[in-house]
N, C-alpha and C. Protein backbone atom coordinates (compact mmCIF):
# COMPACT_ATOMS: atom_id res chain seq x y z
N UNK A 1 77.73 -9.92 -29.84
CA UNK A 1 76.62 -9.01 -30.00
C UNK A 1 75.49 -9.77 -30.69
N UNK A 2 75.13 -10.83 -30.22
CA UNK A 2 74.20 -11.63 -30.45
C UNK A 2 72.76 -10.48 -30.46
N UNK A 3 71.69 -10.64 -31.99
CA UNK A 3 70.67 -10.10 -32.08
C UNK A 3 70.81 -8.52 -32.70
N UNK A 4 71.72 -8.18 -32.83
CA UNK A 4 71.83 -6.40 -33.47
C UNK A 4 71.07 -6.91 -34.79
N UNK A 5 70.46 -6.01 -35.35
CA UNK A 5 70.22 -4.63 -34.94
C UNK A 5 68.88 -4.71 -34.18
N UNK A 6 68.22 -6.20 -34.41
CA UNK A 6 66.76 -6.28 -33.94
C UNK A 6 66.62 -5.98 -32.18
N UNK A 7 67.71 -6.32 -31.72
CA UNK A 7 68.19 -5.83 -30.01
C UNK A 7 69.31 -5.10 -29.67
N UNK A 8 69.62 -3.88 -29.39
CA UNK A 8 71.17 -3.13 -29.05
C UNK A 8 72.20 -3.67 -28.93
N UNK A 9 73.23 -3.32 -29.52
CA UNK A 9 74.48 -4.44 -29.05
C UNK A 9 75.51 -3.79 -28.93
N UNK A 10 76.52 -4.34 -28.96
CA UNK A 10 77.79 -4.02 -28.41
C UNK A 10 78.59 -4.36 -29.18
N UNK A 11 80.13 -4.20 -29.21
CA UNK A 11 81.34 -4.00 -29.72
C UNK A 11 81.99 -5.32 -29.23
N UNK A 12 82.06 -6.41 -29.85
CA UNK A 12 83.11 -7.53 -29.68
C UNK A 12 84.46 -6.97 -28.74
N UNK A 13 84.94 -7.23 -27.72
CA UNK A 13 86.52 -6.64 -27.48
C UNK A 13 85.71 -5.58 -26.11
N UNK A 14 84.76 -5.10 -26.32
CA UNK A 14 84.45 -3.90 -25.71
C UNK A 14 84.45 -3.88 -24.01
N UNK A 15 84.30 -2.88 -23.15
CA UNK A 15 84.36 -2.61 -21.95
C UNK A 15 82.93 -3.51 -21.33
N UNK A 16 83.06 -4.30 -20.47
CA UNK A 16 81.57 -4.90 -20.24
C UNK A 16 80.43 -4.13 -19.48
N UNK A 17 81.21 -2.99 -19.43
CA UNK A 17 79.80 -1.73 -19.10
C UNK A 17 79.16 -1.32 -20.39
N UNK A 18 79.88 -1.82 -21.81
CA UNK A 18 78.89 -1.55 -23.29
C UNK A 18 78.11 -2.64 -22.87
N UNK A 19 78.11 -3.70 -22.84
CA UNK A 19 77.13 -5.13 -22.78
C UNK A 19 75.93 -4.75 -21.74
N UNK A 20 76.06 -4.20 -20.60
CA UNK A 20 75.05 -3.91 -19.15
C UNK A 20 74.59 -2.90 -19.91
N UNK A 21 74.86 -2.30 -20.41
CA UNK A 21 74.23 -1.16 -21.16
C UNK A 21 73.22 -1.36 -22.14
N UNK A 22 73.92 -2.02 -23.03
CA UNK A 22 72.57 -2.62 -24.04
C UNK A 22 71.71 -3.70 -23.65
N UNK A 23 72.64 -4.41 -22.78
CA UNK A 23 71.10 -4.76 -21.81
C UNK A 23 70.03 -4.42 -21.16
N UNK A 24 70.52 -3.27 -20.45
CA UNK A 24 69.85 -2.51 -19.55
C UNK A 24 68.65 -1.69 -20.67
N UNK A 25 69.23 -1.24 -21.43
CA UNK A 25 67.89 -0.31 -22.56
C UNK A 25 67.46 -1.45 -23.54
N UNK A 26 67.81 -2.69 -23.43
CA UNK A 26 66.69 -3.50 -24.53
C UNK A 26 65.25 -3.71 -24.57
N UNK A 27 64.54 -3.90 -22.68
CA UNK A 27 63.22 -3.64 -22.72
C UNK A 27 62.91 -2.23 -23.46
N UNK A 28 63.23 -1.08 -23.06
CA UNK A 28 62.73 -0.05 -24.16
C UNK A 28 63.26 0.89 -25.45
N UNK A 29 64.43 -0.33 -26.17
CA UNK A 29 64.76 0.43 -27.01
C UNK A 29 63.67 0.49 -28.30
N UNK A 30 62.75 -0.94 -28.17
CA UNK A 30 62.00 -1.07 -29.37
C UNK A 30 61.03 0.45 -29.47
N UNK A 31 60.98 0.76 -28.19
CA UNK A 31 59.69 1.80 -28.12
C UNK A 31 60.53 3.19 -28.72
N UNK A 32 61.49 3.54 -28.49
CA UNK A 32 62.40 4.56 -28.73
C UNK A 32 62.62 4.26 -30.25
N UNK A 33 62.89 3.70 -30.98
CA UNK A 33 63.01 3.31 -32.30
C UNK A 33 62.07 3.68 -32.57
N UNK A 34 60.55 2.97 -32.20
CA UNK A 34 59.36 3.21 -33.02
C UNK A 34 59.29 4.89 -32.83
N UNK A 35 59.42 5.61 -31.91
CA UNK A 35 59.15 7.03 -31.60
C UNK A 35 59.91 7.58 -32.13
N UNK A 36 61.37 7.72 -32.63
CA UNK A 36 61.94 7.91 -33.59
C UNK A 36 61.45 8.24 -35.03
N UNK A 37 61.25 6.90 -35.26
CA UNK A 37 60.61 6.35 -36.85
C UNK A 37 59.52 7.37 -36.87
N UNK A 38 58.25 7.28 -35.53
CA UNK A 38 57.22 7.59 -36.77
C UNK A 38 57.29 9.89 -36.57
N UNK A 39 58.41 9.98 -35.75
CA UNK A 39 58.56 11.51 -35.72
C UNK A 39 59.04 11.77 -37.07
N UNK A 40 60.43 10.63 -37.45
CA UNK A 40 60.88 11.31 -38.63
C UNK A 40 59.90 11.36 -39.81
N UNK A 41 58.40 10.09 -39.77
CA UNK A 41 57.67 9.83 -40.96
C UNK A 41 56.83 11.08 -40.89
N UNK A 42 56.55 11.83 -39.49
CA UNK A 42 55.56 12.45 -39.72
C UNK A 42 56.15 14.43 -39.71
N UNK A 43 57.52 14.41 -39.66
CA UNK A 43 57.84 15.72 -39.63
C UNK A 43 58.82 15.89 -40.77
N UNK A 44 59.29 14.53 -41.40
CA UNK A 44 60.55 14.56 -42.69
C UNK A 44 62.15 14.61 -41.60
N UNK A 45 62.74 14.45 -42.76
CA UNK A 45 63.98 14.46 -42.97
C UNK A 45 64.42 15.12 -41.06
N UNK A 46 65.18 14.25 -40.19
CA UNK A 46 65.50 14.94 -38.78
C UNK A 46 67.06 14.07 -38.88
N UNK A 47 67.70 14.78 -37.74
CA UNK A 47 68.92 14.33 -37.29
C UNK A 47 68.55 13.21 -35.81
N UNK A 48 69.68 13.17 -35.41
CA UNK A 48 69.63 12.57 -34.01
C UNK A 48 69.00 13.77 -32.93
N UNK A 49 69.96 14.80 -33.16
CA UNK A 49 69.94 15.72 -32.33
C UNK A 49 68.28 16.42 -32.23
N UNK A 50 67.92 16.46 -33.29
CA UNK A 50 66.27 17.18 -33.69
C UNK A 50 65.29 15.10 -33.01
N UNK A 51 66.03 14.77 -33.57
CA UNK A 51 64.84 13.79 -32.83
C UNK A 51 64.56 13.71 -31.47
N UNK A 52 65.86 13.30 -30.29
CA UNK A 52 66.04 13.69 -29.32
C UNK A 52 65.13 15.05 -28.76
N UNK A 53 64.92 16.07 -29.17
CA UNK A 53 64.90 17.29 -28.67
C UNK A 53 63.27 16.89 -29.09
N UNK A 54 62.79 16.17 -30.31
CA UNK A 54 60.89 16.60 -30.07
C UNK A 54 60.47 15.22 -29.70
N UNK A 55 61.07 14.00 -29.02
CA UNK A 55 60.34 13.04 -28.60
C UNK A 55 60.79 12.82 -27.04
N UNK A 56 61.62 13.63 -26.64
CA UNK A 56 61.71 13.85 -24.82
C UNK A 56 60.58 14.40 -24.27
N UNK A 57 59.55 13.50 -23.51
CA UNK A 57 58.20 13.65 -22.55
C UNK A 57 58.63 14.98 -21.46
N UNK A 58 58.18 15.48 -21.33
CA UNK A 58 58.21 16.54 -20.46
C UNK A 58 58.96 15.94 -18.81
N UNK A 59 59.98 15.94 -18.59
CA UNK A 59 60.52 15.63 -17.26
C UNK A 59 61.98 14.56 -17.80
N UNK A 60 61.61 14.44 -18.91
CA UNK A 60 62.32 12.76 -18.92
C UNK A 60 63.66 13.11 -19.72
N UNK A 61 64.83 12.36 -19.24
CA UNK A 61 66.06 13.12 -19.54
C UNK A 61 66.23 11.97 -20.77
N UNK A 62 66.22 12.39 -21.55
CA UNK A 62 66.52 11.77 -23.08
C UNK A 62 68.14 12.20 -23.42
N UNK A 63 69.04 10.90 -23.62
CA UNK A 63 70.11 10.89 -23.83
C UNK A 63 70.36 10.81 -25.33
N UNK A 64 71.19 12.33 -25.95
CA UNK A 64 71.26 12.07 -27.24
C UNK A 64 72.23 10.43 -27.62
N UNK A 65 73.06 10.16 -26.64
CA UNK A 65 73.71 8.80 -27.09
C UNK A 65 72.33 7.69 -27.02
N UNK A 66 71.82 7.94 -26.42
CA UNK A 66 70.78 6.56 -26.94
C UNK A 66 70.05 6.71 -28.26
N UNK A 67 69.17 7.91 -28.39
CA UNK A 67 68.91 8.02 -29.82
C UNK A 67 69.51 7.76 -30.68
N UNK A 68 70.88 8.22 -30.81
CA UNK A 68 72.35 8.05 -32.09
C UNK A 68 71.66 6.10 -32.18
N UNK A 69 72.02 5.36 -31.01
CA UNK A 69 71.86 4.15 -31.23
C UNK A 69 70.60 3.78 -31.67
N UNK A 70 69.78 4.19 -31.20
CA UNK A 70 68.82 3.79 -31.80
C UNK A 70 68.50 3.98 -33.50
N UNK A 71 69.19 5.57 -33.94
CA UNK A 71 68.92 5.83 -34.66
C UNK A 71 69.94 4.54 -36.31
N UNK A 72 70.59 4.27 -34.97
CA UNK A 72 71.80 3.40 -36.10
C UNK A 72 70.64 2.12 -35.95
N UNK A 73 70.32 1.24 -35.28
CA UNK A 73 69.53 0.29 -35.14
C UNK A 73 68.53 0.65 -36.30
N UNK A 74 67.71 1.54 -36.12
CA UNK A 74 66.93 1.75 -37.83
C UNK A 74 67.52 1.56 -39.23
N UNK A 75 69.01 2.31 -39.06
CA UNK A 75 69.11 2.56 -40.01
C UNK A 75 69.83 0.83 -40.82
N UNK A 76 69.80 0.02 -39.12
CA UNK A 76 71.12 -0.70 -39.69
C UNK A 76 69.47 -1.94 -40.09
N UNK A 77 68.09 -1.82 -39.59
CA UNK A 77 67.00 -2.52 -39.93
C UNK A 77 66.29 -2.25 -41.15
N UNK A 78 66.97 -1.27 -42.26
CA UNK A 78 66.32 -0.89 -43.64
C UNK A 78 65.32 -0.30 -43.20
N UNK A 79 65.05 1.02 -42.14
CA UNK A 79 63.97 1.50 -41.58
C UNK A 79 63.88 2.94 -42.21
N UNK A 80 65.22 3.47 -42.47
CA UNK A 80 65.94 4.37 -42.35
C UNK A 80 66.79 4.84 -43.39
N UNK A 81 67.41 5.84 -44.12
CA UNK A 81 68.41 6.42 -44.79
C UNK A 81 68.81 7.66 -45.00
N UNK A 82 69.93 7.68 -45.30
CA UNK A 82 70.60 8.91 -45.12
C UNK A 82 69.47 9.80 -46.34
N UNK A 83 68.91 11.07 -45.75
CA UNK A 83 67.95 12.12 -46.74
C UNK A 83 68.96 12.80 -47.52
N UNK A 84 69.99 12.42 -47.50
CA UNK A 84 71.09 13.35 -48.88
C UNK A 84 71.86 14.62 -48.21
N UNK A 85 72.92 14.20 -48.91
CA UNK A 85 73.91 15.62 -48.27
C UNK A 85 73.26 16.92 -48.72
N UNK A 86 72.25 17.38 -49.13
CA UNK A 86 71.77 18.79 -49.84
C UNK A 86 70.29 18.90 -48.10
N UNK A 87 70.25 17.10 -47.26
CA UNK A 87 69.71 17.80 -46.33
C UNK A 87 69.98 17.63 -44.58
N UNK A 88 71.21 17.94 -44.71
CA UNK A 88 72.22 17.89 -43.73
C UNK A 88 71.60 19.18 -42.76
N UNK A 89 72.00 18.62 -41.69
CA UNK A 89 71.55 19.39 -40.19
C UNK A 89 73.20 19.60 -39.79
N UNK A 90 72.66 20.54 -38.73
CA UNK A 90 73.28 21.08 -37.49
C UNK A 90 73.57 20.57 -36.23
N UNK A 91 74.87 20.12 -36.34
CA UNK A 91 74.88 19.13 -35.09
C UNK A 91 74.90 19.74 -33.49
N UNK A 92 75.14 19.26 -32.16
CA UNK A 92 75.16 19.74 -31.07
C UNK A 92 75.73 20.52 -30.78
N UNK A 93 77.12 20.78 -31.59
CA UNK A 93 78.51 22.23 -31.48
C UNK A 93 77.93 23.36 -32.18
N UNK A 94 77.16 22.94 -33.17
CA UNK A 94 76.65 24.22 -33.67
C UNK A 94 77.47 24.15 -34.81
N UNK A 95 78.13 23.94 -35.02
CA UNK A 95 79.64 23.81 -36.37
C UNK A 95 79.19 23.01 -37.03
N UNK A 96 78.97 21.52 -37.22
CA UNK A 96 79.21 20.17 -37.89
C UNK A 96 78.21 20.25 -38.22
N UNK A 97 78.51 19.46 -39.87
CA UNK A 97 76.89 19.07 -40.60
C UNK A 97 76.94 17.42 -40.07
N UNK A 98 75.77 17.27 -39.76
CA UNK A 98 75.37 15.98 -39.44
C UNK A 98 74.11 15.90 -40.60
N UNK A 99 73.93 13.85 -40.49
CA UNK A 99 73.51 13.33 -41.53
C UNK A 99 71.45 13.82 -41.27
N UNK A 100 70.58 13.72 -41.36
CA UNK A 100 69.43 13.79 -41.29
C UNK A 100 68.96 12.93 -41.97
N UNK A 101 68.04 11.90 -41.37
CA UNK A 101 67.58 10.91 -42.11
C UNK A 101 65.69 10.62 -42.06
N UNK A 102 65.91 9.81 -43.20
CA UNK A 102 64.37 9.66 -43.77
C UNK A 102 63.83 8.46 -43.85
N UNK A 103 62.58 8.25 -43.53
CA UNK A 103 62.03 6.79 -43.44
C UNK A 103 61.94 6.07 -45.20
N UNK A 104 62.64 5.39 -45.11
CA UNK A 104 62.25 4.56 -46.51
C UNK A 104 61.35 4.27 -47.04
N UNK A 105 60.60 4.13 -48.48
CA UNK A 105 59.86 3.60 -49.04
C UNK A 105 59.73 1.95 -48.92
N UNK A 106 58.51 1.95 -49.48
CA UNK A 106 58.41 0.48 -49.35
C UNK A 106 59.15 -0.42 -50.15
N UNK A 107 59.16 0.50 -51.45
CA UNK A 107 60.02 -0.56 -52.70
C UNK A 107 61.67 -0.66 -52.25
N UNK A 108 61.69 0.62 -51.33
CA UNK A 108 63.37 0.49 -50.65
C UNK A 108 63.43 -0.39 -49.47
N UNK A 109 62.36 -0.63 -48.57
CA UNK A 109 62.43 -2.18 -47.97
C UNK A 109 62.55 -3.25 -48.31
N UNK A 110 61.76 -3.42 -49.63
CA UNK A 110 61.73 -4.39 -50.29
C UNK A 110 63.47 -5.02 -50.76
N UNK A 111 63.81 -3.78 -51.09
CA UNK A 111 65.02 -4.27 -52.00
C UNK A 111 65.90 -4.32 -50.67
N UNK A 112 65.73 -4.28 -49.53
CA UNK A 112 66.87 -3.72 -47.92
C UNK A 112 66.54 -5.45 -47.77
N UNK A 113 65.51 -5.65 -47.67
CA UNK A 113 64.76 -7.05 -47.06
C UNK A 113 65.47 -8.50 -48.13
N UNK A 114 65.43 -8.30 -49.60
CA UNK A 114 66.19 -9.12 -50.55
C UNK A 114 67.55 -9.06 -50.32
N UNK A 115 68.26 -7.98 -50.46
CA UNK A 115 69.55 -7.56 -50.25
C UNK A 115 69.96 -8.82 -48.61
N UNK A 116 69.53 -8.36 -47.79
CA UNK A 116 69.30 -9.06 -46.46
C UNK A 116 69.63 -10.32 -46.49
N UNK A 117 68.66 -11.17 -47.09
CA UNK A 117 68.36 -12.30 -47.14
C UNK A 117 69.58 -13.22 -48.13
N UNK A 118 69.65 -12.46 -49.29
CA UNK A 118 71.10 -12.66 -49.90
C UNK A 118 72.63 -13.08 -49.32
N UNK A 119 72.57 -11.56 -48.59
CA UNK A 119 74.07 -11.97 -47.67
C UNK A 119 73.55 -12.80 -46.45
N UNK A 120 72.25 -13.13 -45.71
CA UNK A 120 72.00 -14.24 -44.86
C UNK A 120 72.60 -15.07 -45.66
N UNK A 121 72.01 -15.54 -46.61
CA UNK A 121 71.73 -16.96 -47.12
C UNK A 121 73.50 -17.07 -47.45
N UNK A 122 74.09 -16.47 -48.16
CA UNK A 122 75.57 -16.73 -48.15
C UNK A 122 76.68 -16.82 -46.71
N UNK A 123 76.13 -15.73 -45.90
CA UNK A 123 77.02 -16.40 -44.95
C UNK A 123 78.14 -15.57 -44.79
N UNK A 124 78.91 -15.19 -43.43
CA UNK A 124 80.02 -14.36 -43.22
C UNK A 124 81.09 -14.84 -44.29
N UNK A 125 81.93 -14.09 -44.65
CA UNK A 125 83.31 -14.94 -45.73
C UNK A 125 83.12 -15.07 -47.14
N UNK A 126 81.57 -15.54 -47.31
CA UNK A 126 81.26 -16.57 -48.15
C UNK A 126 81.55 -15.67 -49.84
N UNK A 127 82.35 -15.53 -50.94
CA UNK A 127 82.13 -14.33 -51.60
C UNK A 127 81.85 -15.06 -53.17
N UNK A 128 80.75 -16.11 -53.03
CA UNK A 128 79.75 -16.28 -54.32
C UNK A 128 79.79 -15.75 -54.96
């Protein structure tokens, strides 16, 4: 899974219809991320399911499994975080609390971006 989270990836071991897959949505996952991001900056705290439902163009079949990914790709790029269990959504069954998340501050990039660079610079294994 060469490139996650900055490009979709896949599961080491996995079925090679995951790999054609995240191939196939890499030209437009960046755009789906950004449409994501700036819904959640400009409406607060959303789920997958609420994002999905206000950034589908009129005709266009928006797959809640691609959002989920996308929405993990943010979260896994310090774009993103969980808005707190007190602001938990309603998932697709109608039953389940699902997570709702919020665009980060800058000083929380900051510290996502150091943090980052840290475990880069050490290295898989490495436990300095």
């Amino acid at each position: 899974m060469t490139g996650y989270p900055e490009t979709p990836g896949w599961r080491a071991g996995s079925a090679e219809t995951s790999r054609l897959a995240a191939e196939f949505v890499a030209p437009t996952a960046g755009r789906m991320m950004d449409r994501a991001e700036d819904y959640i900056r400009d409406h607060g705290p959303a789920s997958p399911e609420e994002i999905a439902a206000a950034i589908a163009a009129p005709g266009e079949r928006l797959l809640l499994t691609s959002v989920r990914a996308r929405v993990c790709q943010l979260r896994n790029l310090g774009r993103i975080v969980d808005a707190g269990a007190d602001k938990r959504g309603i998932g697709e069954s109608g039953r389940v609390r699902v997570i709702r998340w919020r665009v980060t501050t800058p000083e929380e990039r900051r510290q996502w971006a150091a943090l980052k660079a840290l475990v880069d610079e050490k290295g898989p294994g490495d436990d300095r």
